[in-house]
Structures are given as structure tokens and as C-alpha cells.
Protein backbone atom coordinates (compact mmCIF):
# COMPACT_ATOMS: atom_id res chain seq x y z
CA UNK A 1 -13.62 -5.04 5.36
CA UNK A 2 -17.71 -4.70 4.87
CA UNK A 3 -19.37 -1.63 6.47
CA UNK A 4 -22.55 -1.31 7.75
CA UNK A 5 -25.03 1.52 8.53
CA UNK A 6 -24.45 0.39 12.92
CA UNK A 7 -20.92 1.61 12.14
CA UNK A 8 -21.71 4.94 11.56
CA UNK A 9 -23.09 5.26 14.32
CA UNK A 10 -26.52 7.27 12.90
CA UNK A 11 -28.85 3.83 11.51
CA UNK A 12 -28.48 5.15 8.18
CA UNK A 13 -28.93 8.74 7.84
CA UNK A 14 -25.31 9.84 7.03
CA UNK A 15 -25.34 11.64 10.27
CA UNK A 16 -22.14 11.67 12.33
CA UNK A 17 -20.33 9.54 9.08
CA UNK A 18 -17.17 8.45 10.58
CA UNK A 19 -14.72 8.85 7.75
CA UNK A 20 -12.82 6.85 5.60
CA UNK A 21 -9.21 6.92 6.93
CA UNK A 22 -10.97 6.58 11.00
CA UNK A 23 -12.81 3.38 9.50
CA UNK A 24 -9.82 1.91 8.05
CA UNK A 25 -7.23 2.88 10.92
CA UNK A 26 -10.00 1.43 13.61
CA UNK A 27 -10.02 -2.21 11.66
CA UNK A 28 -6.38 -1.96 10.56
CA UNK A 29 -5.57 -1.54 14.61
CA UNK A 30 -8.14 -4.05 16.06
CA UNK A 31 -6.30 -6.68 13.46
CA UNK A 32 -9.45 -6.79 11.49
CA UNK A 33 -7.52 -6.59 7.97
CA UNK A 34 -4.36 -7.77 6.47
CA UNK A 35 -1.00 -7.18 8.29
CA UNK A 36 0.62 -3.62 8.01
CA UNK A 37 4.42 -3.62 7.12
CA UNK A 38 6.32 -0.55 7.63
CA UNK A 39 8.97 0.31 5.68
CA UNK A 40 12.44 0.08 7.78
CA UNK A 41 15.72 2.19 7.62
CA UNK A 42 17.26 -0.41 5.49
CA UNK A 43 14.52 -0.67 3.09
CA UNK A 44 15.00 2.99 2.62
CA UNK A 45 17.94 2.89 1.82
CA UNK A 46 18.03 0.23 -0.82
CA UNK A 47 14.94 2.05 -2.06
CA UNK A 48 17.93 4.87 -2.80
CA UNK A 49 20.30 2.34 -4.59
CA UNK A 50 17.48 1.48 -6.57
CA UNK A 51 17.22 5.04 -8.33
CA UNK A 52 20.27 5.38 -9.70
CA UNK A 53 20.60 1.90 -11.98
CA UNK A 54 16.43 2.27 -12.97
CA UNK A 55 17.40 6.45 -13.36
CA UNK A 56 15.89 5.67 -17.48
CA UNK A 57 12.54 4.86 -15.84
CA UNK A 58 9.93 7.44 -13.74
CA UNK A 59 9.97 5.55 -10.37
CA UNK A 60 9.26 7.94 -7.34
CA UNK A 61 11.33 7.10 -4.14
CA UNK A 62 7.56 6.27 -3.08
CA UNK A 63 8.25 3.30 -5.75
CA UNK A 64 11.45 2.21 -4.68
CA UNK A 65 10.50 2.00 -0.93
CA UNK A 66 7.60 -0.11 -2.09
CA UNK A 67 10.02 -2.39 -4.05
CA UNK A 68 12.91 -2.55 -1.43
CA UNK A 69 10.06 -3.95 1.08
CA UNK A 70 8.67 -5.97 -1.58
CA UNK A 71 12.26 -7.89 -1.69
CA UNK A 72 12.59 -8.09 1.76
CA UNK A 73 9.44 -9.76 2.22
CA UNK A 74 9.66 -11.78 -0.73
CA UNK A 75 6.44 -10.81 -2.65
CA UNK A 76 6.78 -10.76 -6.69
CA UNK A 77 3.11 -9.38 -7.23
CA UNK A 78 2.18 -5.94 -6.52
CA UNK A 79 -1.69 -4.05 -6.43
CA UNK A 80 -0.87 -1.26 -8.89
CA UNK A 81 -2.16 1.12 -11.37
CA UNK A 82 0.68 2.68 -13.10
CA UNK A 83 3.04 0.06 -14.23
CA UNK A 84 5.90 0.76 -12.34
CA UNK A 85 5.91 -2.48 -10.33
CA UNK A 86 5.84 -4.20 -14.10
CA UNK A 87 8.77 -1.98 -15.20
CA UNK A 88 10.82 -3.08 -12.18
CA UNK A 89 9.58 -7.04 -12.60
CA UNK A 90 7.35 -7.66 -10.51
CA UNK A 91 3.66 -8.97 -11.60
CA UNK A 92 0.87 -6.67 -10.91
CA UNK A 93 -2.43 -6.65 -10.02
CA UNK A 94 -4.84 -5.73 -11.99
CA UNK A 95 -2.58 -6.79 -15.31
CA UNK A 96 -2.24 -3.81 -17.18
């Protein structure tokens, strides 16, 4: 997604700034970036299964959810900061 000063809506002058989240939701709704996947009822609760065998690490339900959809869509590389997705096995971008 590139932004430009016209999409403000002020030529430049920071005036009526649209924010962030608006930007993002208006591109992520006209299809103008990557597809959105929700996470479903039964990705929930496998994210739930998941806590109990991994209880030794610090994954967050937030974590599990992530991985459970992860599976389901068959993606092995996650964008992550933290290490979890490494913990669990998956590859993660940037390496840490």
C-alpha cells in the first residue's frame, strides 16, 4: 500500500489526516491489499487444544488462534516479532 499527499485529502498540509486504521480498512475493503482471513469457530477452538500440550511455553490464546488458522490454511511462515511462531515451528519472518 503507498500513500500519497491526494489521499489525505489536504495537498500536503497534514490537514484533515485521515488516520491510520481508516487508510488501511478503506484499501483492505476495496481489495487493494492482501486477502483478510478471519479466524472461524473451529479455529478457535483448536487454538484452545493448543494451550494445554504448549502450557511450558508463554503463548497468548491471541497465539494459538493465529496458529490454528495458520494450519488450516497451510502456511509454515509467520510475520512475527516475539518468537512464538518459532517456538510452535513455524518459520518466521524477520528470523530472529
Amino acid at each position: 500500500m503507498s500513500l500519497n499527499s491526494g489521499q489525505f485529502g489536504d495537498s500536503g498540509r497534514g490537514i484533515n489526516r485521515l488516520p491510520p486504521a481508516l487508510l488501511f480498512g478503506r484499501e483492505a475493503r476495496a481489495g487493494a491489499l492482501p486477502q483478510v482471513y478471519r479466524v472461524s469457530s473451529r479455529d478457535e477452538d483448536a487454538a484452545w487444544r493448543l494451550l494445554e500440550p504448549y502450557r511450558d511455553k508463554t503463548f497468548s490464546f491471541t497465539d494459538c488462534t493465529s496458529f490454528a488458522l495458520m494450519e488450516r490454511l497451510r502456511l509454515d511462515t509467520a510475520l512475527a516479532l516475539d518468537g512464538h511462531s518459532q517456538s510452535y515451528g513455524l518459520h518466521s519472518l524477520p528470523e530472529l
